[in-house]
N, C-alpha and C. Protein backbone atom coordinates (compact mmCIF):
# COMPACT_ATOMS: atom_id res chain seq x y z
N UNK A 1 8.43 102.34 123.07
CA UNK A 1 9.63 102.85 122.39
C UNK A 1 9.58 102.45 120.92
N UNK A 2 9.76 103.53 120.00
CA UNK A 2 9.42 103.27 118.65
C UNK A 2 10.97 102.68 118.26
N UNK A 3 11.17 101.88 117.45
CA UNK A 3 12.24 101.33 116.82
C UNK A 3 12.29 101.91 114.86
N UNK A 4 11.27 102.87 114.61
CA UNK A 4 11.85 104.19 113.28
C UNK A 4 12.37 104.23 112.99
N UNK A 5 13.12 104.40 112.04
CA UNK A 5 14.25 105.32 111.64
C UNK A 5 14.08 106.13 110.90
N UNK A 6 14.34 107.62 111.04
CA UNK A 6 14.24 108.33 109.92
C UNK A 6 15.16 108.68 108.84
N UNK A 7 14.65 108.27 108.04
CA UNK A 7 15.94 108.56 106.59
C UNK A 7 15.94 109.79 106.03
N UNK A 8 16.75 110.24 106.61
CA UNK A 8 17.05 111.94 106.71
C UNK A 8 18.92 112.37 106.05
N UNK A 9 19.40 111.35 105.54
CA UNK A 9 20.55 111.18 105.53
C UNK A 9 21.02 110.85 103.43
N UNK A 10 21.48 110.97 102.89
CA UNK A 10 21.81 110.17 102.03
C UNK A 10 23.26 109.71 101.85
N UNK A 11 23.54 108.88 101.28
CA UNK A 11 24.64 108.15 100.87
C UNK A 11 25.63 108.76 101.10
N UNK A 12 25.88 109.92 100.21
CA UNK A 12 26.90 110.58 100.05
C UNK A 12 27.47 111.31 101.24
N UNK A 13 26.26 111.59 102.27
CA UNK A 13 26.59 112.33 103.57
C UNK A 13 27.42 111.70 104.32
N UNK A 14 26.30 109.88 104.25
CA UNK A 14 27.15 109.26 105.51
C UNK A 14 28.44 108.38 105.04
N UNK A 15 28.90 108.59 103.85
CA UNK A 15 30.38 108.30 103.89
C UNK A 15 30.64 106.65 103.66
N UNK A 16 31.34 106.48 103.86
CA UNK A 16 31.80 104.69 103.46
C UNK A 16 33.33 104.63 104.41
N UNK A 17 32.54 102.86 104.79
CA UNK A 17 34.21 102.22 105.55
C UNK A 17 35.33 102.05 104.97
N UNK A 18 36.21 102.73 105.57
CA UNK A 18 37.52 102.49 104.83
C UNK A 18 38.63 101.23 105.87
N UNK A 19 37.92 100.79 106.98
CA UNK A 19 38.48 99.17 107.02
C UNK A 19 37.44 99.45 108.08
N UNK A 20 37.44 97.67 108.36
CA UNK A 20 36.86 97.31 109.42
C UNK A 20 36.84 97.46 110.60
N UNK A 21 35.80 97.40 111.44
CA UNK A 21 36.14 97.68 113.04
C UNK A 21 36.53 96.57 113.37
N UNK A 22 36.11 95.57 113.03
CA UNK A 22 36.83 94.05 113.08
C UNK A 22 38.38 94.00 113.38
N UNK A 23 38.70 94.39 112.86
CA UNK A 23 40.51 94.17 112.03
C UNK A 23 41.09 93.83 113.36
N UNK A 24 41.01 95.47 114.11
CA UNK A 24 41.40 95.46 115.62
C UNK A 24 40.90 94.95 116.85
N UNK A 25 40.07 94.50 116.76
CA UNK A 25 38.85 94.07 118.03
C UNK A 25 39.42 93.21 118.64
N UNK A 26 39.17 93.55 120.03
CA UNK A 26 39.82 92.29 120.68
C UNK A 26 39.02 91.15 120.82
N UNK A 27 37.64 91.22 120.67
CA UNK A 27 37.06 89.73 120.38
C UNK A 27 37.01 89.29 118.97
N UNK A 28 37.66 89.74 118.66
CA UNK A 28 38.06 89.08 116.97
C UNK A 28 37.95 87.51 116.91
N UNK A 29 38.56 87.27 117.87
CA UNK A 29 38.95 85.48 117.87
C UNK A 29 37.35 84.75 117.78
N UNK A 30 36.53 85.83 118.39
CA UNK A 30 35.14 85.22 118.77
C UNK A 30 34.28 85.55 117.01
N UNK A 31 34.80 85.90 116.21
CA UNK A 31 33.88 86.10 114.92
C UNK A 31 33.14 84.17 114.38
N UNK A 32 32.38 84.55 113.71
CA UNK A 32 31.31 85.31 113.60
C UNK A 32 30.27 85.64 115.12
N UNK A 33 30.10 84.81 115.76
CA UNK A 33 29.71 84.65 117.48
C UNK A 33 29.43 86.22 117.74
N UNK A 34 30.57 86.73 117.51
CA UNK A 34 30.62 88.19 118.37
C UNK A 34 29.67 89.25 117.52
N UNK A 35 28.98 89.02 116.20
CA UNK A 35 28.50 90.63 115.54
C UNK A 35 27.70 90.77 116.26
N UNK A 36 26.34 89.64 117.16
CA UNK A 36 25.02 90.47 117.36
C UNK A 36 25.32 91.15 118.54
N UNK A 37 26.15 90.88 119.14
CA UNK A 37 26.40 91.82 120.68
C UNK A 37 27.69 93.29 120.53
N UNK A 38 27.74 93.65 119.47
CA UNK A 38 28.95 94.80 119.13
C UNK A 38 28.34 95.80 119.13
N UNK A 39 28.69 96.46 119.79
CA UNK A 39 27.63 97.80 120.10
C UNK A 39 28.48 99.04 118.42
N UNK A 40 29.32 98.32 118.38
CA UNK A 40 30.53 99.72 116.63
C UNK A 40 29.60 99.30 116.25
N UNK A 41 29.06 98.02 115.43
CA UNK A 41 28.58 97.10 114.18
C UNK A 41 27.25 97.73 114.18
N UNK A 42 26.31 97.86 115.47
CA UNK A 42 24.49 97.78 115.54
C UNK A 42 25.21 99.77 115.02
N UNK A 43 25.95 100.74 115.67
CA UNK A 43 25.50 102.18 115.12
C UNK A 43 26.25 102.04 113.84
N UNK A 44 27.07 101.35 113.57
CA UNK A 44 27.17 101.77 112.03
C UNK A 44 25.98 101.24 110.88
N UNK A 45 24.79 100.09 111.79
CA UNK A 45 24.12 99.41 110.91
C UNK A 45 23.16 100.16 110.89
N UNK A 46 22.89 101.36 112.04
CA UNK A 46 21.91 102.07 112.67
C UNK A 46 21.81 103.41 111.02
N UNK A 47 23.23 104.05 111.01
CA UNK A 47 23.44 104.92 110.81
C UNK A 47 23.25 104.53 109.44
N UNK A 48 23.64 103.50 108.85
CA UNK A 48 23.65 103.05 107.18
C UNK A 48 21.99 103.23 106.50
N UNK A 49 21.10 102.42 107.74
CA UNK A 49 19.86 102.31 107.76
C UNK A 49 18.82 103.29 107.70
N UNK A 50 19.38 104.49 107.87
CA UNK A 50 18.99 106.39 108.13
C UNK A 50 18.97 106.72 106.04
N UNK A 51 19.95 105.85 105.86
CA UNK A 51 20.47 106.68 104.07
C UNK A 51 19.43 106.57 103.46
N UNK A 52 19.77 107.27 102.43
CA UNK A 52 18.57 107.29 101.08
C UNK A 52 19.61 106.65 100.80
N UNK A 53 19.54 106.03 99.03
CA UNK A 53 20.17 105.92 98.21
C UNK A 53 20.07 106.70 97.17
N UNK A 54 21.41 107.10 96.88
CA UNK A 54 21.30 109.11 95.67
C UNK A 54 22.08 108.51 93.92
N UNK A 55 21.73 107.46 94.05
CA UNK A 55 21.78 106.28 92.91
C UNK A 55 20.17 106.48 92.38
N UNK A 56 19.88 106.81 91.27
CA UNK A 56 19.38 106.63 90.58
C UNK A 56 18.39 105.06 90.21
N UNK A 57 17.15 105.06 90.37
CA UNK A 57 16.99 103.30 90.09
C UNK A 57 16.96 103.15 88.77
N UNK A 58 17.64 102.02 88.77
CA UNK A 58 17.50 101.55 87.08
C UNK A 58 16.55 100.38 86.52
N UNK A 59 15.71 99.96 87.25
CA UNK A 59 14.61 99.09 87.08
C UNK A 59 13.93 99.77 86.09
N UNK A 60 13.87 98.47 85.01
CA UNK A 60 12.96 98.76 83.74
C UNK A 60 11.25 98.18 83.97
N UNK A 61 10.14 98.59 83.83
CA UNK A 61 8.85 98.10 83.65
C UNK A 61 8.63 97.79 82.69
C-alpha cells in the first residue's frame, strides 16, 4: 500500500479553517494526548498535504 499523495489540489481550492474541530470534541479534555488518534485532524492533514502552494516563492539566490 503506497502512502503518495498526489498534489493535485492548490491552496486556494482547498480552502482554510474557520475554527477548530477541537473546540467541540468531546475528548477535548484529553488534548494534546488525543491528536495522533483523531481520525477529523489525520483527513484534514491528509487533504492540506494534496496542496500546491499558489504563493509565489520569494527566495533570493
Amino acid at each position: 500500500m503506497s502512502n503518495a499523495i498526489k498534489r493535485d489540489l492548490f491552496d486556494f481550492e482547498i480552502g482554510y479553517l474557520t475554527k477548530s474541530p477541537c473546540l467541540n470534541c468531546e475528548f477535548r479534555k484529553e488534548l494534546p494526548k488525543c491528536h495522533s488518534q483523531c481520525m477529523i485532524l489525520d483527513k484534514i492533514q491528509t487533504t492540506l498535504a494534496r496542496g500546491v502552494s499558489s504563493q509565489a516563492s520569494s527566495y533570493e539566490s
